[in-house]
Protein backbone atom coordinates (compact mmCIF):
# COMPACT_ATOMS: atom_id res chain seq x y z
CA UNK A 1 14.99 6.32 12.00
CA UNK A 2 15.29 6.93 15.48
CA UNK A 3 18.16 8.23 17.99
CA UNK A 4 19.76 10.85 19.68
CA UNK A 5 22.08 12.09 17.62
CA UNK A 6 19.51 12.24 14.63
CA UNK A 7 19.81 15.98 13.23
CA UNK A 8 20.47 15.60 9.59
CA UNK A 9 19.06 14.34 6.36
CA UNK A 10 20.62 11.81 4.44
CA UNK A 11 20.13 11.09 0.85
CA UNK A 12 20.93 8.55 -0.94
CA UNK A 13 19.70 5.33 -2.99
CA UNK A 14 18.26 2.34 -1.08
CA UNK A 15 21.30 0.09 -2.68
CA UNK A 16 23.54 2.77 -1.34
CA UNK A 17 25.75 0.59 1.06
CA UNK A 18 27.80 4.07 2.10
CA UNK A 19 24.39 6.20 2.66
CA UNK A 20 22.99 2.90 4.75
CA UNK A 21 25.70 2.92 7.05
CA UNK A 22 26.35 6.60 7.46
CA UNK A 23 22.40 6.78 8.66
CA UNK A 24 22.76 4.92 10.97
CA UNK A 25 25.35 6.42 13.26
CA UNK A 26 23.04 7.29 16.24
CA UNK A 27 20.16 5.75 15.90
CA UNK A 28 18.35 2.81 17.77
CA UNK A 29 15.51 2.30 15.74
CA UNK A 30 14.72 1.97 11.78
CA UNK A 31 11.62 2.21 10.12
CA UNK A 32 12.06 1.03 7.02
CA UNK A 33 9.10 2.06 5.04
CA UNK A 34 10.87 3.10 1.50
CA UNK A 35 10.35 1.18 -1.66
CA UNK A 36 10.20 1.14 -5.28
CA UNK A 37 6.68 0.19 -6.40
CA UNK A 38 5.75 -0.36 -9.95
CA UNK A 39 4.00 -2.78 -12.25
CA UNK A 40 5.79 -2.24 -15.37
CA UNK A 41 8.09 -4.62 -16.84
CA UNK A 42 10.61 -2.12 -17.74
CA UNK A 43 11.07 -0.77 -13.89
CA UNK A 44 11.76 -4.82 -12.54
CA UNK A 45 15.58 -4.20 -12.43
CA UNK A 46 15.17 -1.14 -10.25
CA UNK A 47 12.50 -2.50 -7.85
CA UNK A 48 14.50 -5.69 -7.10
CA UNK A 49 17.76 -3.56 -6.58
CA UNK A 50 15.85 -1.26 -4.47
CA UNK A 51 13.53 -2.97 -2.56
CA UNK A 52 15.63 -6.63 -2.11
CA UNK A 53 19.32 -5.63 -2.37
CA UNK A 54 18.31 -1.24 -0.61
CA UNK A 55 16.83 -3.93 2.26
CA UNK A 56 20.21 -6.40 2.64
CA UNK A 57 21.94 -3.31 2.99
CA UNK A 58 20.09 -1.28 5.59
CA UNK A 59 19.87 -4.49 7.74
CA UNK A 60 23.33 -5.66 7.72
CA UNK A 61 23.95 -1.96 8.29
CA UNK A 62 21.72 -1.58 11.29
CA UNK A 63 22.81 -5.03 12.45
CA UNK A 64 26.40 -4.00 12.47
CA UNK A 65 25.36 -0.20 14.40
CA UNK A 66 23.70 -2.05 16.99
CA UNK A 67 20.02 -0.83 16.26
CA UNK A 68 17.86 -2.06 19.08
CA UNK A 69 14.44 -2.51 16.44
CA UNK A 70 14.38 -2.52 13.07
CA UNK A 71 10.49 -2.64 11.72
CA UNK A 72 10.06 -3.30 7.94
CA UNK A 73 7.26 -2.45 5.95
CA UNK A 74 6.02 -5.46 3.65
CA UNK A 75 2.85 -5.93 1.59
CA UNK A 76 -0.43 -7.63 1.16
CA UNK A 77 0.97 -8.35 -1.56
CA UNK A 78 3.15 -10.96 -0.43
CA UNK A 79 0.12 -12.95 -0.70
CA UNK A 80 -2.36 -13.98 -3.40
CA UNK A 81 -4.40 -11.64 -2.97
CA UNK A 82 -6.19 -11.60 -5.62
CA UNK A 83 -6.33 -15.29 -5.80
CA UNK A 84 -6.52 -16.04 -1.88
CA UNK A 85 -7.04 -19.92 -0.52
CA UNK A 86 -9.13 -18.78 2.30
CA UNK A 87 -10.93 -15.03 3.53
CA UNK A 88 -10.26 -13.69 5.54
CA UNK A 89 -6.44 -13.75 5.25
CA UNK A 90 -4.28 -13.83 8.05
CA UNK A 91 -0.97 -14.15 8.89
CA UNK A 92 -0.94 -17.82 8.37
CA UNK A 93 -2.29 -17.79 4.45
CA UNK A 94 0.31 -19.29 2.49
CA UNK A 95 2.77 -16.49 0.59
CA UNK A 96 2.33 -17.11 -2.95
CA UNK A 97 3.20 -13.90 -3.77
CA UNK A 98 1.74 -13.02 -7.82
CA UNK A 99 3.06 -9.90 -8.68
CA UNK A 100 7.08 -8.70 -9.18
CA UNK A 101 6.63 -6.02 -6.52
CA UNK A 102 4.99 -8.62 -3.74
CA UNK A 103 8.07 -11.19 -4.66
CA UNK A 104 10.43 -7.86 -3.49
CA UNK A 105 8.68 -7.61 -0.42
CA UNK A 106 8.47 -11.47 0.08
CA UNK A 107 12.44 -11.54 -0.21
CA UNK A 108 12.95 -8.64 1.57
CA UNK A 109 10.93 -10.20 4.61
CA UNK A 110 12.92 -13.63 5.00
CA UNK A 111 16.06 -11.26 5.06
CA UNK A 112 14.15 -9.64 7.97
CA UNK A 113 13.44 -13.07 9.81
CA UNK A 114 16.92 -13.86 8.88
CA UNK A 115 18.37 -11.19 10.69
CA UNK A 116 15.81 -11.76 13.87
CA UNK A 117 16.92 -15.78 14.08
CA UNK A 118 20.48 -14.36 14.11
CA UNK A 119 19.27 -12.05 17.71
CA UNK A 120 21.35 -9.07 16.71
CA UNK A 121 18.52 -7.05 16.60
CA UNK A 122 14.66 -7.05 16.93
CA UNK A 123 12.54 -6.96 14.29
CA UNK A 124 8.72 -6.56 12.78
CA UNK A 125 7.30 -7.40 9.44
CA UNK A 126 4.10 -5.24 8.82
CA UNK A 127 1.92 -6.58 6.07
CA UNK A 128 0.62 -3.23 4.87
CA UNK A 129 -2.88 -3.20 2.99
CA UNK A 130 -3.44 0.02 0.61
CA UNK A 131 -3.07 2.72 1.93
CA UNK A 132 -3.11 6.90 0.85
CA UNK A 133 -4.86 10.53 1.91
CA UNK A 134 -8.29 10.46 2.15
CA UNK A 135 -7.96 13.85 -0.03
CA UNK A 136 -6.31 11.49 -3.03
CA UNK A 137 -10.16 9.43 -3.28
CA UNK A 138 -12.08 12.05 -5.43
CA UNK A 139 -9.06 13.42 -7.26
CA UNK A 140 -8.80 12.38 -10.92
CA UNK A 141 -5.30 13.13 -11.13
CA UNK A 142 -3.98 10.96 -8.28
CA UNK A 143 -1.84 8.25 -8.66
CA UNK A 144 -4.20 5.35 -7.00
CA UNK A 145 -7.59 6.37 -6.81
CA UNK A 146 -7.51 8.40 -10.19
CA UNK A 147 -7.16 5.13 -12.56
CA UNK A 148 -9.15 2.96 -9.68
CA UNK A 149 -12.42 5.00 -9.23
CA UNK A 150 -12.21 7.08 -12.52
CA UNK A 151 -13.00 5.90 -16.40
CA UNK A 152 -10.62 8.01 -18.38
CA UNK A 153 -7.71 7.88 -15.92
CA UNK A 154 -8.09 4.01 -15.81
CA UNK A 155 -7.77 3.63 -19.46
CA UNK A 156 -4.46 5.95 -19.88
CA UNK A 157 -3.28 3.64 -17.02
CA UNK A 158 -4.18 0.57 -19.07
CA UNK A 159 -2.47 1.76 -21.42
CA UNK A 160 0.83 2.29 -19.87
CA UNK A 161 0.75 -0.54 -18.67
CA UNK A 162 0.43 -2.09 -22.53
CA UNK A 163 -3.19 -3.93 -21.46
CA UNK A 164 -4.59 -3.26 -24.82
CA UNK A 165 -8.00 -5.68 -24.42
CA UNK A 166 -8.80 -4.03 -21.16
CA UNK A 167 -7.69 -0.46 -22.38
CA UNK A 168 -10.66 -1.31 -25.28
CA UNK A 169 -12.99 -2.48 -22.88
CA UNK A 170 -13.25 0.54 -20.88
CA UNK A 171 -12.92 2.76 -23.90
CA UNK A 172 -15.66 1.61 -25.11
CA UNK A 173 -17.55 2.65 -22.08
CA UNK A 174 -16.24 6.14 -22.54
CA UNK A 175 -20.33 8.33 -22.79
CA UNK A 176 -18.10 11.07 -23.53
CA UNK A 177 -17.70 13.21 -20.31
CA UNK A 178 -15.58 12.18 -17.73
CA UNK A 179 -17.13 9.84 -14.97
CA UNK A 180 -16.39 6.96 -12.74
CA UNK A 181 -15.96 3.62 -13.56
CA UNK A 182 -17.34 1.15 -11.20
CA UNK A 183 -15.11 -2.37 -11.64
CA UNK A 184 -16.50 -5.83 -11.81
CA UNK A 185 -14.81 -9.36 -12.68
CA UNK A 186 -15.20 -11.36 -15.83
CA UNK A 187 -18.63 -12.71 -13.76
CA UNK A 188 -20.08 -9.45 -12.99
CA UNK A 189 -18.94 -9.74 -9.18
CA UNK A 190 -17.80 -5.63 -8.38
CA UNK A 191 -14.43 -5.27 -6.73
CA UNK A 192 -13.45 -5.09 -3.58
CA UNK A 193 -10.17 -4.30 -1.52
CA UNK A 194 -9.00 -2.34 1.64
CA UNK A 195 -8.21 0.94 1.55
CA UNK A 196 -6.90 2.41 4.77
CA UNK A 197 -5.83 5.85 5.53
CA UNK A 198 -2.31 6.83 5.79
CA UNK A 199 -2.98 8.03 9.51
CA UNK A 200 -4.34 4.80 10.86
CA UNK A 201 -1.37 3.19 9.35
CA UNK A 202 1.13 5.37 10.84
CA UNK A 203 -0.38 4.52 14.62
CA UNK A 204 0.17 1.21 13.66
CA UNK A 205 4.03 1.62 12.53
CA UNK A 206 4.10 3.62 15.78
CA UNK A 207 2.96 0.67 17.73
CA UNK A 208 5.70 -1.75 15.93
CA UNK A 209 8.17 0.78 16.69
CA UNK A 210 7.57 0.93 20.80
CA UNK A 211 5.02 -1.65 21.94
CA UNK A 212 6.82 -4.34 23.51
CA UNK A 213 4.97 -7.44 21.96
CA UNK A 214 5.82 -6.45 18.71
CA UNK A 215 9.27 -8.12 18.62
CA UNK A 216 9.69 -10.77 16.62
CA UNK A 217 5.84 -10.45 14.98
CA UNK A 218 4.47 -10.53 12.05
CA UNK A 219 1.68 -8.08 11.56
CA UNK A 220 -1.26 -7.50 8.90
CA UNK A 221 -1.93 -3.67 9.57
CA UNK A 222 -4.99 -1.86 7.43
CA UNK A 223 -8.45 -1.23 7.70
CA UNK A 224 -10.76 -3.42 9.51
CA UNK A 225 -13.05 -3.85 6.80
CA UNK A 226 -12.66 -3.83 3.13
CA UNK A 227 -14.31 -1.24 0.77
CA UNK A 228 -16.80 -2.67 -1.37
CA UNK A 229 -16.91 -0.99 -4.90
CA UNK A 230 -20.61 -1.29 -5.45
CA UNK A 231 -21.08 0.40 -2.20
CA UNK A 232 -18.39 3.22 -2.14
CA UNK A 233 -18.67 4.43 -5.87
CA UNK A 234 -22.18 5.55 -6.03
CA UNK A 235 -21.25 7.71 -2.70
CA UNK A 236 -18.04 8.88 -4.71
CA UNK A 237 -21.11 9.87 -7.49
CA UNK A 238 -23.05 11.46 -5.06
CA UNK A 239 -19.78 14.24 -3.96
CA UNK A 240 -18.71 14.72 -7.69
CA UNK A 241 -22.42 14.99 -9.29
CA UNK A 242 -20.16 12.41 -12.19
CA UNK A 243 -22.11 9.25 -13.59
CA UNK A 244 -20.85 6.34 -13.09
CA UNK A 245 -20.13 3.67 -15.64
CA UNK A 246 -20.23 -0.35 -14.92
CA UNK A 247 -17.31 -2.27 -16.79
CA UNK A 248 -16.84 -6.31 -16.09
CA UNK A 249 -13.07 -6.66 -16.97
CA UNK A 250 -11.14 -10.15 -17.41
CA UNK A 251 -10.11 -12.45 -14.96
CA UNK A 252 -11.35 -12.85 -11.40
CA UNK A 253 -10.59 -9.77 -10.47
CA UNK A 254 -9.67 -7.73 -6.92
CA UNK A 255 -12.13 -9.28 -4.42
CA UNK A 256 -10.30 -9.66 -0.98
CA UNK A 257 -10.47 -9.28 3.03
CA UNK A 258 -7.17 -9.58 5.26
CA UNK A 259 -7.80 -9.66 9.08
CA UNK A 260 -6.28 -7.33 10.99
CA UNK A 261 -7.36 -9.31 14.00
CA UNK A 262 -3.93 -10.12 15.13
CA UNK A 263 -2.44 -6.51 15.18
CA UNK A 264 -5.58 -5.48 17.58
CA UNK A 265 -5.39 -8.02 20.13
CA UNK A 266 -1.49 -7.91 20.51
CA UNK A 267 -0.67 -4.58 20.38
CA UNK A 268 -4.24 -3.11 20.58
CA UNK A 269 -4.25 -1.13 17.60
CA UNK A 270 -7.50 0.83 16.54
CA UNK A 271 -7.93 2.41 12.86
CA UNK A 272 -10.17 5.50 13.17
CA UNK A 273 -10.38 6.20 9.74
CA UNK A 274 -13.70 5.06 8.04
CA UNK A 275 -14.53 5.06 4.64
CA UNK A 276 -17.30 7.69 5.61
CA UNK A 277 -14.29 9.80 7.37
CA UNK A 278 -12.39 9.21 4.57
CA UNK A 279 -15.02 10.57 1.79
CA UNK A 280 -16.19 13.73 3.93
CA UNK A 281 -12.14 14.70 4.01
CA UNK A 282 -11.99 13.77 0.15
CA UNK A 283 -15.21 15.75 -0.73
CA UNK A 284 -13.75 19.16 1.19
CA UNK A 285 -10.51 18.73 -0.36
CA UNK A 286 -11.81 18.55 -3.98
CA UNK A 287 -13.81 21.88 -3.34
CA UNK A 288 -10.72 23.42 -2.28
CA UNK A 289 -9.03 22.24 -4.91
CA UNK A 290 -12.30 23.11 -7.72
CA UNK A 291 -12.48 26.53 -6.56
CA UNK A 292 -8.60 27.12 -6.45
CA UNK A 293 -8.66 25.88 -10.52
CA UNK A 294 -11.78 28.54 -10.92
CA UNK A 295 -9.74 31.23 -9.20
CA UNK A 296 -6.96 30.47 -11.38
């Protein structure tokens, strides 16, 4: 949040209809970039009372303080994106969200355009691809890229999740020492996503916060092209001296593109951050981070 009186922290849940209001005494702009993300059945109750009710609250709160721009962080995810109609994916692919978390995000965003047709406020919906530190890509422990580019942390995440056939799958291509797992659909087809880095995103979010054609949009923010897995985890091999394993998993698997055309040529954004960027950062960090574990 933004404003002039802002000097204090204030904590409190995102369904917190007393914390919502008391932040916003001062301010003129929200970003509203918390949520609860989670893909496990047991957690549903929380994410919908944080991420759809947390939302209501803040907006009718901001609404009420007067808030000049209130810019809302949604999801790729409000799409099918691993089922989409068309690549790449714009703005104007059909929401068919698939996923408990991208229906949150989905309901939270027509409460947005709710509150812009009622002209109280401005808003912007940013359609956020992934995004995290280029230092979380080569560390095993992370909560993203450990279970997405690494064999062993991928099946304990399988297995949280209660997805015993693929947990078996991928156990079975345990050689005994750790190494990466390299993804592929049912059809042998390797994955492929974006994966943008958290500073790119954050000049984006600045541009929805100040640029003047932002109000009212509705942006896709992320990388401008995705990362595919056949390319990027034999470089990941390459830092960590690891082998890497090949595993074709069920279903059709993550294979996606969303345009970020949109967000460029309105409000000129740029992300810096390549994948090559991205692994050099990742590769120094996990020597630090080696070398600190020898020390200790």
């Amino acid at each position: 949040m933004r404003g002039s009186g802002l000097e204090d922290e204030i904590i409190g849940s995102l369904d917190d209809a007393g914390a919502a209001a008391g932040a916003m005494a001062g301010i003129t702009d929200v970003l509203h970039l918390g949520a609860f993300m989670s893909w496990a059945p047991g957690d549903r109750e929380r994410m919908f009372a944080a991420n759809v009710d947390g939302t209501r609250l803040l907006l009718d709160a901001a609404s009420e303080a007067g808030v000049r721009r209130f810019v809302f962080a949604s999801s790729g995810e409000v799409y099918p994106e691993n089922n989409p109609q068309f690549l790449p994916v714009t703005e104007e692919h059909p929401l068919l969200p698939t996923t408990p978390y991208g229906l949150t995000k989905l309901l939270g965003e027509e409460l947005v355009r709710f509150h812009q047709r009622a002209g109280r406020m401005e808003t912007v919906i940013l359609r956020f691809a992934h995004t995290q530190d280029a230092a979380e890509l080569l560390d095993e422990d992370s909560f993203f890229s450990g279970p997405r580019f690494f064999l062993r942390p991928r099946i304990k995440q399988q297995e949280s999740f209660g997805n015993t056939v693929v947990a078996d799958i991928l156990r079975a291509a345990d050689i005994g020492e750790p190494a990466h797992v390299l993804a592929r659909n049912q059809d042998g087809r390797p994955f492929r996503m974006h994966i943008t880095d958290t500073r790119d995103m954050v000049a984006g979010v600045l541009l929805a916060l100040d640029h003047p054609a932002a109000a009212g949009g509705i942006f896709n923010v992320g990388s401008d092209a995705p990362v595919d897995f056949a390319e990027v985890v034999p470089q990941m091999a390459e830092l960590t001296g690891m082998p890497v394993v090949t595993v074709d998993l069920p279903g059709p698997g993550v294979y996606y593109h969303t345009s970020n055309e949109r967000i460029r040529s309105t409000l000129g954004f740029r992300p810096e951050w390549t994948m090559k960027r991205m692994l050099d950062e990742a590769a120094a960090a996990r020597r630090r981070r080696l070398q600190g574990e020898s020390r200790g």
